[in-house]
Protein backbone atom coordinates (compact mmCIF):
# COMPACT_ATOMS: atom_id res chain seq x y z
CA UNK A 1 84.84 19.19 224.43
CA UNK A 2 86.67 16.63 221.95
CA UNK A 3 84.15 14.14 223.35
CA UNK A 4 81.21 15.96 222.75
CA UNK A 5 81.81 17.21 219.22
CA UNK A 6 82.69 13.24 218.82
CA UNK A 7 79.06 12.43 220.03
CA UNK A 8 77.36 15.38 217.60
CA UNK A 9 78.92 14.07 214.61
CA UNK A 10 77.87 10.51 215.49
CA UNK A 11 73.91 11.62 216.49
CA UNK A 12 74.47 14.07 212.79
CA UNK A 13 76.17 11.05 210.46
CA UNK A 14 74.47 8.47 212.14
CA UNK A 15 70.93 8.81 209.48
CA UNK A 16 72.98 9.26 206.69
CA UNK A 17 75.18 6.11 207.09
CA UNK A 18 71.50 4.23 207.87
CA UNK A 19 69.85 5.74 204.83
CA UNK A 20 72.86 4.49 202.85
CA UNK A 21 72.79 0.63 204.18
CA UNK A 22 69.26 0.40 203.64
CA UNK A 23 69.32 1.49 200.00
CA UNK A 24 72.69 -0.90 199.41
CA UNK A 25 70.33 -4.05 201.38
CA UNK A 26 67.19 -3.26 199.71
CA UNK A 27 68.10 -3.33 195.78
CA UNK A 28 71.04 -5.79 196.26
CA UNK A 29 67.45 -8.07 198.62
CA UNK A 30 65.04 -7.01 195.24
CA UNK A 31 67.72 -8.30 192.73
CA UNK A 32 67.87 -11.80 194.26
CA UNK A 33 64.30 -11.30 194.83
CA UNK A 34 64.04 -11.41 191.39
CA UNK A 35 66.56 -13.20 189.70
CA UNK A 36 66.65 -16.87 192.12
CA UNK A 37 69.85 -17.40 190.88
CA UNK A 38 71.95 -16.51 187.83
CA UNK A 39 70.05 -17.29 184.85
CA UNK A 40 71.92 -20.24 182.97
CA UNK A 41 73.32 -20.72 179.55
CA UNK A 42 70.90 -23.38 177.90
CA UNK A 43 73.22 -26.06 176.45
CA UNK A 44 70.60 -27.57 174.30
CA UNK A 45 70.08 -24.27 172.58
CA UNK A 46 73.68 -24.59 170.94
CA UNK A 47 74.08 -24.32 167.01
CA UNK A 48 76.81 -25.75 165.19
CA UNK A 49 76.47 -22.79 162.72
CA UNK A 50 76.53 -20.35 165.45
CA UNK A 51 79.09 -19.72 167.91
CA UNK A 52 79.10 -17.38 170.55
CA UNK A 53 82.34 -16.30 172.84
CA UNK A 54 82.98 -14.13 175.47
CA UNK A 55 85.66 -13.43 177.74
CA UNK A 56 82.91 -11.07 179.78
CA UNK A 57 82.38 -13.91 182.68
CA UNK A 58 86.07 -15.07 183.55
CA UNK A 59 86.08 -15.38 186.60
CA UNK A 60 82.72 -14.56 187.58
CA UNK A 61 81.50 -16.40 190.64
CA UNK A 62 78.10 -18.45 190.03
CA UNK A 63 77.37 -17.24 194.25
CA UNK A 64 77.57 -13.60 193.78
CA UNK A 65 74.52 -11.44 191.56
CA UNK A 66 76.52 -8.04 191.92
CA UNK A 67 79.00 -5.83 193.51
CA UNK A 68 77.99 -2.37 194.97
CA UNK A 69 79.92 0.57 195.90
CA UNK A 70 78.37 3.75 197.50
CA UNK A 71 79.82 6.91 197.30
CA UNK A 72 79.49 10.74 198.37
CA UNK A 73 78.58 13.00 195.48
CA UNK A 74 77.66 15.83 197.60
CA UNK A 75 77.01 16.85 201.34
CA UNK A 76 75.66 20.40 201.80
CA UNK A 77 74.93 21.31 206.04
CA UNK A 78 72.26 23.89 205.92
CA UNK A 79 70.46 25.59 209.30
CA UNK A 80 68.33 23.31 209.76
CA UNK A 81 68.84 20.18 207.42
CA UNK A 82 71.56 18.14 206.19
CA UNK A 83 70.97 17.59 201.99
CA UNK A 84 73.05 14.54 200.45
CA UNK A 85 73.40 13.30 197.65
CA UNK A 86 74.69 9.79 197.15
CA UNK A 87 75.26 6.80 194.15
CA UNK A 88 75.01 3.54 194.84
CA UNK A 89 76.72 2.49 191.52
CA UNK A 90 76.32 -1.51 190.96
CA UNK A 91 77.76 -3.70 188.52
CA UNK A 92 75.92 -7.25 187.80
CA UNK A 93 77.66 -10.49 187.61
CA UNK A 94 78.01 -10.68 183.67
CA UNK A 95 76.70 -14.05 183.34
CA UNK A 96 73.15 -11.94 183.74
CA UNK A 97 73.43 -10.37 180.86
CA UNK A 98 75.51 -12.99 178.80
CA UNK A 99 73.27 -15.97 179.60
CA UNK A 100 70.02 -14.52 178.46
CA UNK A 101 71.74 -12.73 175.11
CA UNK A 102 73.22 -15.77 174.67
CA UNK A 103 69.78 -18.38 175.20
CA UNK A 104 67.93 -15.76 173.15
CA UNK A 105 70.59 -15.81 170.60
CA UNK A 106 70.46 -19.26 169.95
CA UNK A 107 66.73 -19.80 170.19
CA UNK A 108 66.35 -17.37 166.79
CA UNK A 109 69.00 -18.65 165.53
CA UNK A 110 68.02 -22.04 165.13
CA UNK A 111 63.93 -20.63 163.40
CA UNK A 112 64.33 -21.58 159.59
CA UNK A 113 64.17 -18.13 158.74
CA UNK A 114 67.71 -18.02 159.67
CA UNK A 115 68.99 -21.55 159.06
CA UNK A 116 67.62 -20.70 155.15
CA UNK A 117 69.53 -16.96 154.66
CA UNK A 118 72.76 -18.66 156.43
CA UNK A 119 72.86 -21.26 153.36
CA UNK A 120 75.75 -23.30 154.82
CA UNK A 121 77.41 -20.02 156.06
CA UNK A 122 79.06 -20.48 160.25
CA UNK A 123 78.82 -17.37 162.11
CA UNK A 124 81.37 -17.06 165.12
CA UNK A 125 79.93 -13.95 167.73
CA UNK A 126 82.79 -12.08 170.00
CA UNK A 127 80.83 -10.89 173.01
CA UNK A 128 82.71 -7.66 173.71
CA UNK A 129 80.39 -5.63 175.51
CA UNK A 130 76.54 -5.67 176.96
CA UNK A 131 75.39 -3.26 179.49
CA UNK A 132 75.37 -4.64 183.16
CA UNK A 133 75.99 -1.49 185.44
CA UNK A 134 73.47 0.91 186.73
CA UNK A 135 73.31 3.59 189.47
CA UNK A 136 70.96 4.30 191.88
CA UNK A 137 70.96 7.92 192.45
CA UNK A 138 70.06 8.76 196.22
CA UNK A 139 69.05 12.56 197.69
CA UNK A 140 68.25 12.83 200.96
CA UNK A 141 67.83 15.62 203.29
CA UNK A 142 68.06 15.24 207.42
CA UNK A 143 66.55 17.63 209.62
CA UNK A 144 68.62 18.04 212.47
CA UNK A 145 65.82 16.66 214.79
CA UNK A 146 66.73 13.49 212.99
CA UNK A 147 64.02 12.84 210.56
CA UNK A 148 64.87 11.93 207.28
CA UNK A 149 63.08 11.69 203.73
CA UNK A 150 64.59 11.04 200.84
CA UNK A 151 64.08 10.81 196.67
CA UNK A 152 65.59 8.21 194.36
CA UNK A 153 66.31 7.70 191.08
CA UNK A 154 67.67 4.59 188.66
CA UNK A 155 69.84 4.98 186.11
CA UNK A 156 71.52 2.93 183.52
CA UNK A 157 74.77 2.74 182.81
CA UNK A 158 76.01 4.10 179.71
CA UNK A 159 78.09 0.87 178.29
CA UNK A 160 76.62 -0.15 174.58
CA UNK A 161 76.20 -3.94 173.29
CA UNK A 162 79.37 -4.70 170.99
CA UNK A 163 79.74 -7.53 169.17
CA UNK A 164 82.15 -8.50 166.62
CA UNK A 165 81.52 -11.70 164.41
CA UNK A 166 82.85 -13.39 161.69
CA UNK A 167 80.99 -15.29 158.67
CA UNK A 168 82.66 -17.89 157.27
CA UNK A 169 81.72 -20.45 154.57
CA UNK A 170 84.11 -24.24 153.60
CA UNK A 171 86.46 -22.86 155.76
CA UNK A 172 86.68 -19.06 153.97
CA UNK A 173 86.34 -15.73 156.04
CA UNK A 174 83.63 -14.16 153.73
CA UNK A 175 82.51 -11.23 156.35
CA UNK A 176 83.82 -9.53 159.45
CA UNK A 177 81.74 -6.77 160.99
CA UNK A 178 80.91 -5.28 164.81
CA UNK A 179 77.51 -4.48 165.63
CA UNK A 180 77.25 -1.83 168.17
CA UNK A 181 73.62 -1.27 169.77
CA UNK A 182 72.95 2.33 172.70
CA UNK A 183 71.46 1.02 175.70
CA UNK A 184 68.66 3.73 175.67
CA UNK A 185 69.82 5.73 179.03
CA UNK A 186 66.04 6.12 181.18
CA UNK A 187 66.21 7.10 184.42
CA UNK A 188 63.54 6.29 186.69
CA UNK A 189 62.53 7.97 189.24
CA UNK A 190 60.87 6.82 192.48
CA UNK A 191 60.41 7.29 196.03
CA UNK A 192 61.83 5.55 198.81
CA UNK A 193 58.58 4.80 200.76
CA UNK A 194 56.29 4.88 197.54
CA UNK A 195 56.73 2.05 195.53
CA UNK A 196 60.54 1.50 195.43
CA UNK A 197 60.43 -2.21 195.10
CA UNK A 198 58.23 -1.73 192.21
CA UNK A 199 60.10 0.92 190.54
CA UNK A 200 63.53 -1.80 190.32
CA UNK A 201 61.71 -5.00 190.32
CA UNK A 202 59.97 -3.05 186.53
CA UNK A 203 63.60 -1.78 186.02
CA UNK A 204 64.74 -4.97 185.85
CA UNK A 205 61.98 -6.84 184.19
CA UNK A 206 62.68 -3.98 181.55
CA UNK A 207 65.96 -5.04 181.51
CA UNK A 208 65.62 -8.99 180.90
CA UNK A 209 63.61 -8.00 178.06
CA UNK A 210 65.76 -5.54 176.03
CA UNK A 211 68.49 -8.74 176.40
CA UNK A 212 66.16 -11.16 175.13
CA UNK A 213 65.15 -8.49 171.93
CA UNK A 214 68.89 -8.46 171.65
CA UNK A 215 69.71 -11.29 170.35
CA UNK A 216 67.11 -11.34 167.56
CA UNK A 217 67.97 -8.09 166.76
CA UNK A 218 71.84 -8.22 166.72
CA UNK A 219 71.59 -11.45 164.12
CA UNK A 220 69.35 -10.09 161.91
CA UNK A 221 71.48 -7.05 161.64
CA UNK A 222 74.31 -10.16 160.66
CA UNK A 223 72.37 -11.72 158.55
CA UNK A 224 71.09 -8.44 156.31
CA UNK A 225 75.01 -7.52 155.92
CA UNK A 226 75.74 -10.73 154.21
């Protein structure tokens, strides 16, 4: 009897664990897909007026794009189906996010737009926060003849960019401020079979972007409080 309740459980459990490794595989497989490797901080974009820090990456390894975890947000057996309800909540190496804030950053920082309104003024940026998690929100429902079909949806975390910076001039603190930016929360919504791959690989092309904006956006905010 032990033995055979054993063996249901297994033949019942058995498409959920599946349907859980194959969404963990497949976005961790699209994220290296489309990242290569970690994007780099560009050294030759550095500006002696500028200065951006972070303790974000310590210890961050250059080898790893992200860490998953999966976990059980609800399991309801019905008569004939199984419906669960799953997150697959991952957080990105930071150096994602830093590196391209950081390159785009620079970049504007350098136009002579900027170099004219700083007038001699240094500007030292505290990286203390830029979004980097998001969750990937799985339902599923398994019919107890074993055939599964499930709906998925991505969604942001909620962590806002914070940075705190300080303007000085000969030497003299003249300004201190934090600039704190929402990440707008989206969720999109997809289906496993129907365009999944092109539902993350736009989520994070979305996502490069808004870093990119970022840093144009975060110094000009900087630059209009002087």
């Amino acid at each position: 009897m032990i033995n055979s309740t054993r063996k249901l459980a297994i033949l019942v459990f058995l498409p959920i664990i599946l349907i859980a490794c194959s969404g963990a595989k497949k976005t961790e497989k699209i994220l290296v897909q489309h990242y290569g490797e970690i994007p780099a901080k560009k050294e030759n974009l550095k500006n002696e007026n500028v200065i951006v820090e972070t303790k974000l990456t310590e210890g961050s390894s250059k080898l790893e794009m992200s860490k998953s975890e999966l976990k059980y947000t609800k399991i309801l057996p019905l008569i004939l189906w199984i419906e669960i309800k799953q997150e697959l909540n991952t957080r990105l190496n930071q150096q994602i996010p830093v590196n391209q804030f950081t390159n785009a950053l620079n970049q504007y920082a350098r136009t002579q737009k900027i170099t004219e309104k700083l007038a001699g003024k240094k500007i030292s940026l505290q990286i203390e926060q830029l979004p980097y998690k998001y969750s990937l929100k799985l339902k599923s429902r398994v019919l107890l003849l074993f055939i599964a079909w499930d709906r998925h949806s991505m969604v942001p975390g909620p962590e806002p960019t914070r940075i705190k910076y300080t303007v000085t001039q000969q030497e003299t603190t003249v300004k201190t401020g934090t600039i704190e930016i929402p990440y707008q929360n989206n969720q999109y919504a997809f289906n496993r079979y129907n365009g999944s791959r092109k539902a993350l690989l736009e989520y994070f092309t979305t996502y490069d972007a808004y870093l990119k904006s970022l840093g144009k956006v975060v110094m000009d905010k900087i630059v209009a409080e002087l």
